[in-house]
C-alpha atoms as a PDB file:
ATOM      1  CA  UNK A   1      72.882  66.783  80.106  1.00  0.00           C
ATOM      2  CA  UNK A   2      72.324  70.606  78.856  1.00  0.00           C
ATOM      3  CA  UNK A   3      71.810  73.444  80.979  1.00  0.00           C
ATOM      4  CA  UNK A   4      68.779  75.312  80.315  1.00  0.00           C
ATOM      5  CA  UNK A   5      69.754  78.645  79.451  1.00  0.00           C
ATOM      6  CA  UNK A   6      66.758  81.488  80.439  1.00  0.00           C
ATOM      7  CA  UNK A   7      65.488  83.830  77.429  1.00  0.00           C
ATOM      8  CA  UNK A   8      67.475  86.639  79.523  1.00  0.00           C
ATOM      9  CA  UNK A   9      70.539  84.816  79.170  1.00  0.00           C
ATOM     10  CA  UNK A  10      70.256  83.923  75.514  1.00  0.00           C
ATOM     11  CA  UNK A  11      69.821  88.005  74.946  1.00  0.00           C
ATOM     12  CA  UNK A  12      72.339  89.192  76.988  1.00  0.00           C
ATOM     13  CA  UNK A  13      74.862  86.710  74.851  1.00  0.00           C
ATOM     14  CA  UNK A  14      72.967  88.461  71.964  1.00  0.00           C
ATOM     15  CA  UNK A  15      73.944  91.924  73.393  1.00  0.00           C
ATOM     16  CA  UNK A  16      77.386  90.902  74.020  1.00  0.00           C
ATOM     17  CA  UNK A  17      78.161  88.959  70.596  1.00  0.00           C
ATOM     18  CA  UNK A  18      76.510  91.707  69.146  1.00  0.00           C
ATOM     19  CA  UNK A  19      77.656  95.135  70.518  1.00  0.00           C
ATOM     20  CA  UNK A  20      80.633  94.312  72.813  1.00  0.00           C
ATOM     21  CA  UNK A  21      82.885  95.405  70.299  1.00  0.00           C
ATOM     22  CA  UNK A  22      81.076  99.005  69.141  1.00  0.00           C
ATOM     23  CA  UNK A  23      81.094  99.499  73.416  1.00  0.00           C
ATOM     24  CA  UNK A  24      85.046  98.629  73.858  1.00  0.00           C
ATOM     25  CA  UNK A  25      85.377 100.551  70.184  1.00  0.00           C
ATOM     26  CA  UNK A  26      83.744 103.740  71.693  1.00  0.00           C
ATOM     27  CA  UNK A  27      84.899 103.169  75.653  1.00  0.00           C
ATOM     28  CA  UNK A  28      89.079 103.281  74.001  1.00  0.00           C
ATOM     29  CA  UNK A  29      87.963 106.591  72.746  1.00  0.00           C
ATOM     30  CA  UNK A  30      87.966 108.128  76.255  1.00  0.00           C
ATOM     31  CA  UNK A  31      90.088 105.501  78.343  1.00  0.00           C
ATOM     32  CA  UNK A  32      93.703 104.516  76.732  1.00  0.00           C
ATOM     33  CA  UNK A  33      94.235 101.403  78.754  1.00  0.00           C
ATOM     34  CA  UNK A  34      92.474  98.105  77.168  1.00  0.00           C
ATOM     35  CA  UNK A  35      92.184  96.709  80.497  1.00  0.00           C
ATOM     36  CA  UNK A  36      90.481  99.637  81.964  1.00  0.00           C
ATOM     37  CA  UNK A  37      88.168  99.959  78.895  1.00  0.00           C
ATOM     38  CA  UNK A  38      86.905  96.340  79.111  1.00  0.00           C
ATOM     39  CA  UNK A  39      86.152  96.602  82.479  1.00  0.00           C
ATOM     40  CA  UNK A  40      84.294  99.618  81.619  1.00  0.00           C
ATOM     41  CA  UNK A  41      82.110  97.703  79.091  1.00  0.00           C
ATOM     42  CA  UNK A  42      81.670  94.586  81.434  1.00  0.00           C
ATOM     43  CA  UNK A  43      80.377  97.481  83.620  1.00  0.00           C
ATOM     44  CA  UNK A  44      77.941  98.773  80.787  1.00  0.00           C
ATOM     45  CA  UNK A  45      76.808  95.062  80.119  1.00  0.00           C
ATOM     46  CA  UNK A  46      76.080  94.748  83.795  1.00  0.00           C
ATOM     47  CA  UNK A  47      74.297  97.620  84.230  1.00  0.00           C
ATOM     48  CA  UNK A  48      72.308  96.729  80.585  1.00  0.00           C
ATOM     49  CA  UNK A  49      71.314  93.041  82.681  1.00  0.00           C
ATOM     50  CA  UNK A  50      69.931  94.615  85.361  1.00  0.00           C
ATOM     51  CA  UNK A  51      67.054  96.368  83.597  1.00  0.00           C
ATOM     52  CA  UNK A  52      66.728  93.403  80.735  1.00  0.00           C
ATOM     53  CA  UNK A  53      63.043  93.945  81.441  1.00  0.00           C
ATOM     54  CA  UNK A  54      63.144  97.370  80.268  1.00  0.00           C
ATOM     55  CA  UNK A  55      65.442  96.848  76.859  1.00  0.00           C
ATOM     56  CA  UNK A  56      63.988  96.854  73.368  1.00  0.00           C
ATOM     57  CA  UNK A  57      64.850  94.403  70.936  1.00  0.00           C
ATOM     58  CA  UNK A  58      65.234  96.723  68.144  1.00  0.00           C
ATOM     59  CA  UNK A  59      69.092  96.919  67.244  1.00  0.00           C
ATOM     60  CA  UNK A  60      69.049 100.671  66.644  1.00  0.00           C
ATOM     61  CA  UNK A  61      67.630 100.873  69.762  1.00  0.00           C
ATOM     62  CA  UNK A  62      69.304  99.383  71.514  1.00  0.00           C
ATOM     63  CA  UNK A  63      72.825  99.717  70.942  1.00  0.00           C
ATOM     64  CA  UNK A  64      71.775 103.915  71.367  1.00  0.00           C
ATOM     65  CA  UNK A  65      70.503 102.591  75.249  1.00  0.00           C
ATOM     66  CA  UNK A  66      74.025 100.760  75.243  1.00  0.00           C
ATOM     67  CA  UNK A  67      76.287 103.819  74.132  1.00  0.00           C
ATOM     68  CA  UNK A  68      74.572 105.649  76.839  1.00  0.00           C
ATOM     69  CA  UNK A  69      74.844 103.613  79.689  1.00  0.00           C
ATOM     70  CA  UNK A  70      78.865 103.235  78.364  1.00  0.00           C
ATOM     71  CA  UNK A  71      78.890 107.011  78.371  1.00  0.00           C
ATOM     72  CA  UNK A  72      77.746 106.965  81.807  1.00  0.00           C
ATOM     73  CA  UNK A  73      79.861 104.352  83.401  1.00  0.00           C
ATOM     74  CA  UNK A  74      82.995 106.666  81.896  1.00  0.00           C
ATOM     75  CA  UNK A  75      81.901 110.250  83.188  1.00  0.00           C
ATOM     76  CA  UNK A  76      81.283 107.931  86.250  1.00  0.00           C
ATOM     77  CA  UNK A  77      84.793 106.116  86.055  1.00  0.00           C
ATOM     78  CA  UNK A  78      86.485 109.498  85.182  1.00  0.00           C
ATOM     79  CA  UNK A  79      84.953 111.550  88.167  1.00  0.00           C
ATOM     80  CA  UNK A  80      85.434 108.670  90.905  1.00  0.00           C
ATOM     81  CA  UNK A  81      89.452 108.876  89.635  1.00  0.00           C
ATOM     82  CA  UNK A  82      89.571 112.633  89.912  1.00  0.00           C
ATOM     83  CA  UNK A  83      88.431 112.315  94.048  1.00  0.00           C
ATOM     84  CA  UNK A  84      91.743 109.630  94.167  1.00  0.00           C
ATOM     85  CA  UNK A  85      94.830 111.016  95.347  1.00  0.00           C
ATOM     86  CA  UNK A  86      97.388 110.394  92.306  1.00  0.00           C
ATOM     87  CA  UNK A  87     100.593 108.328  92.839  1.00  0.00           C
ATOM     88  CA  UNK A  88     103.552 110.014  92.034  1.00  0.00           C
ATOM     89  CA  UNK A  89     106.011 107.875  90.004  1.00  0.00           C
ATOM     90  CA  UNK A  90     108.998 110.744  89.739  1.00  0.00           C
ATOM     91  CA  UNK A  91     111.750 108.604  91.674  1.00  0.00           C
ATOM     92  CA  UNK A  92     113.547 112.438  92.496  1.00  0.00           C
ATOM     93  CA  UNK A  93     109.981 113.820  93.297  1.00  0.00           C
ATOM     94  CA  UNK A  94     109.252 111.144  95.661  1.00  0.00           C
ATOM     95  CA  UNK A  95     113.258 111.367  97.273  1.00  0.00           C
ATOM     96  CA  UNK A  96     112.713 115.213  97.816  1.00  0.00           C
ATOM     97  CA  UNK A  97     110.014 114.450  99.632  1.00  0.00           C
ATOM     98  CA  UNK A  98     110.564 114.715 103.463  1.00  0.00           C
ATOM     99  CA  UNK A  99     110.026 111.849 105.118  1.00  0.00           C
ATOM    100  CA  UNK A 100     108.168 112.186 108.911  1.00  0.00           C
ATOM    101  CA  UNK A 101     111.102 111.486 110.628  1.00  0.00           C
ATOM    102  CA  UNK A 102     112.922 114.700 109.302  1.00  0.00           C
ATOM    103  CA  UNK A 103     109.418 116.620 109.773  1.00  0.00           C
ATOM    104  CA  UNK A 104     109.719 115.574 112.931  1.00  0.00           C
ATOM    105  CA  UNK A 105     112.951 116.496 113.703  1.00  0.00           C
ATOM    106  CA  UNK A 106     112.840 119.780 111.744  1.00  0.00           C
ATOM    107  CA  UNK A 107     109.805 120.866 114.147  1.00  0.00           C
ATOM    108  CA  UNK A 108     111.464 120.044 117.001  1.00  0.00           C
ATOM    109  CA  UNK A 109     114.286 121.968 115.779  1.00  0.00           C
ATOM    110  CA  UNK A 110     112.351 124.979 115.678  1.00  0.00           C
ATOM    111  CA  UNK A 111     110.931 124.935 119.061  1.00  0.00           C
ATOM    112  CA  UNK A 112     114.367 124.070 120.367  1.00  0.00           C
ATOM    113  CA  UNK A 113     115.745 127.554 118.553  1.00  0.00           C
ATOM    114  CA  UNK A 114     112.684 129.786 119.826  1.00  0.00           C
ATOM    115  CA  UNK A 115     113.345 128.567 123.183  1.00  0.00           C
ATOM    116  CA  UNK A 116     116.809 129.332 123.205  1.00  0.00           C
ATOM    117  CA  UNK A 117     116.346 132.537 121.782  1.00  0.00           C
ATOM    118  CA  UNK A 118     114.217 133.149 125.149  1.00  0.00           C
ATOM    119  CA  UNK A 119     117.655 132.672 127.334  1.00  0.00           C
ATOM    120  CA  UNK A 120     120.118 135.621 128.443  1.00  0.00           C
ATOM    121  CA  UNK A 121     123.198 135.147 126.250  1.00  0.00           C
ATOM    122  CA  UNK A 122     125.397 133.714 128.744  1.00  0.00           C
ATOM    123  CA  UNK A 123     123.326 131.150 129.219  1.00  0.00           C
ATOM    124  CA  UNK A 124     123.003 130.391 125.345  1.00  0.00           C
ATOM    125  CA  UNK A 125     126.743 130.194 125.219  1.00  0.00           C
ATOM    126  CA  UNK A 126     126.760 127.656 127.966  1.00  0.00           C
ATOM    127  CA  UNK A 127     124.041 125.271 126.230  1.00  0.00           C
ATOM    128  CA  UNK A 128     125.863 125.864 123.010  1.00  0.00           C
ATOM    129  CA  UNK A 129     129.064 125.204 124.625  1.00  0.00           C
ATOM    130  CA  UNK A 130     128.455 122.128 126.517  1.00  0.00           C
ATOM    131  CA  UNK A 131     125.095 120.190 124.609  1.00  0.00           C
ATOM    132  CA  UNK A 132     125.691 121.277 120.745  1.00  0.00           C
ATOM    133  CA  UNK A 133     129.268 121.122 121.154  1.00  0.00           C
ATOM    134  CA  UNK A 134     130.017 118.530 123.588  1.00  0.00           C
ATOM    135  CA  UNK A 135     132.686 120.030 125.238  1.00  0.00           C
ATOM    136  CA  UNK A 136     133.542 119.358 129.228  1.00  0.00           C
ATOM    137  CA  UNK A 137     132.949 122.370 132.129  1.00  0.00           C
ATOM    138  CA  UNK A 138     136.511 122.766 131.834  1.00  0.00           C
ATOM    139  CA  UNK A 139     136.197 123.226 128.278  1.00  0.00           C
ATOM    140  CA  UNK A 140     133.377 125.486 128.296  1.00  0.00           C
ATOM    141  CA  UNK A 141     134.880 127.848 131.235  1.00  0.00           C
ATOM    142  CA  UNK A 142     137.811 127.926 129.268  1.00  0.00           C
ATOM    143  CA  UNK A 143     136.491 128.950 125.988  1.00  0.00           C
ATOM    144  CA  UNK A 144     134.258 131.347 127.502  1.00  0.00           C
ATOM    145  CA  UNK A 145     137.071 133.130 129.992  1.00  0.00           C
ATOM    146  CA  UNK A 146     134.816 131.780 133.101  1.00  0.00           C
ATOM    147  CA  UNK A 147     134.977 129.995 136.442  1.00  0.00           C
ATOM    148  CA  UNK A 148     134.084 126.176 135.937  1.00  0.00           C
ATOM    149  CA  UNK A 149     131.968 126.405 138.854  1.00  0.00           C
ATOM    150  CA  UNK A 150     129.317 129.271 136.641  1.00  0.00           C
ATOM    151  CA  UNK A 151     129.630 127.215 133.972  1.00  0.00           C
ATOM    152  CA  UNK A 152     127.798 124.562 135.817  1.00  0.00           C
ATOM    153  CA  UNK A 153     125.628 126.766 137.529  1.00  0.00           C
ATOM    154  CA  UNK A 154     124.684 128.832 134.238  1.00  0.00           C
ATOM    155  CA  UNK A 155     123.966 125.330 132.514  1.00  0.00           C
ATOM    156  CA  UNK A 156     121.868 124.330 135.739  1.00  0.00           C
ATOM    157  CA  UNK A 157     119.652 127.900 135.659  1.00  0.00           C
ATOM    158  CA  UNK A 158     119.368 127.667 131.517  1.00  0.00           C
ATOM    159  CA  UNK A 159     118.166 124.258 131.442  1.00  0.00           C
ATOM    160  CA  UNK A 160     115.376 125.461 134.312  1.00  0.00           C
ATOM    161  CA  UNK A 161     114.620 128.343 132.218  1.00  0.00           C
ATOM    162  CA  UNK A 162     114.203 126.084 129.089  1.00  0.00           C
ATOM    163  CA  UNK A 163     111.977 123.980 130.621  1.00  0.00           C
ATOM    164  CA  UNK A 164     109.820 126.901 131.610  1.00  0.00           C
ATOM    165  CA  UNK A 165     110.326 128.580 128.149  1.00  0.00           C
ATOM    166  CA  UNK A 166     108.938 125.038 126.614  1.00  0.00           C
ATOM    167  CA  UNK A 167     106.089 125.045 129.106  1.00  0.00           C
ATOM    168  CA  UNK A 168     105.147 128.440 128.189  1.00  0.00           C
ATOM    169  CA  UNK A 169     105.163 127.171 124.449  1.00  0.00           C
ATOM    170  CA  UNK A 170     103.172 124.585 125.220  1.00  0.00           C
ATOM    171  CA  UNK A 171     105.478 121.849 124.380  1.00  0.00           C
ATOM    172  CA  UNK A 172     105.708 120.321 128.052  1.00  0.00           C
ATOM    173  CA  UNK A 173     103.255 119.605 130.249  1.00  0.00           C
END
């Protein structure tokens, strides 16, 4: 048993058999990739079914009504593309890239150096000494040619005195 096929269906397989090549012919003209372009002309055909009632059955006619849908659905295809971000496929473009961990890191960085650029200078030497360089009080008062008991109380007062420089940067709450 045979489907009936509808009058509409029997001219849009007209339309197809008949013009699907000129459309793909013309679409390649603006879009290099095959896949893209037939999509592009399924698009056109689509478009072309859903005003059947509306399209003349004069061949000159009617391929011109096709062409211009086709050169629609491209300005259409080519515009919607130019909103998209593009991917980048440069493998050493993408590596430079920071990733947000080292954003991350870099920012904090820089609030960490204006703060301690907001301490006396004995009390950067301390912090340097002791939490950059990881040396001991003993260490630290004997690189800088001071009592081991200042050393602990200069790292005690700069750490305060970060806190409030971070505060006043808005970085702690």
């Amino acid at each position: 048993m045979r489907r009936r096929v509808s009058p509409d269906e029997e001219l849009m397989t007209a339309l197809y058999n008949e013009h699907y090549a000129v459309l793909l012919s013309f679409v390649m003209r603006y879009v290099h990739d095959r896949h893209r372009a037939e999509d592009l002309v399924q698009e056109t055909l689509l478009r072309a079914w859903k005003h059947i009632d509306t399209l003349e059955t004069d061949t000159g006619r009617t391929r011109s009504y096709l062409l211009t849908i086709a050169r629609n659905v491209v300005t259409n295809a080519w515009r919607a593309e130019q909103r998209r971000p593009h991917l980048v496929a440069d493998e050493a473009a993408v590596n430079a890239m920071p990733s947000a961990d080292n954003v991350d890191q870099l920012v904090e960085g820089w609030l960490v150096a204006e703060a301690l650029e907001r301490l006396s200078d004995e009390h950067q030497a301390v912090v340097r000494a002791m939490y950059y360089e990881g040396q001991s009080v003993a260490d630290a008062a004997r690189k800088l040619s001071v009592p081991e008991g200042t050393v602990k109380s200069r790292a005690y007062y700069a750490v305060r005195a970060l806190r409030t420089a971070f505060e006043e940067m808005g970085v702690l709450r």
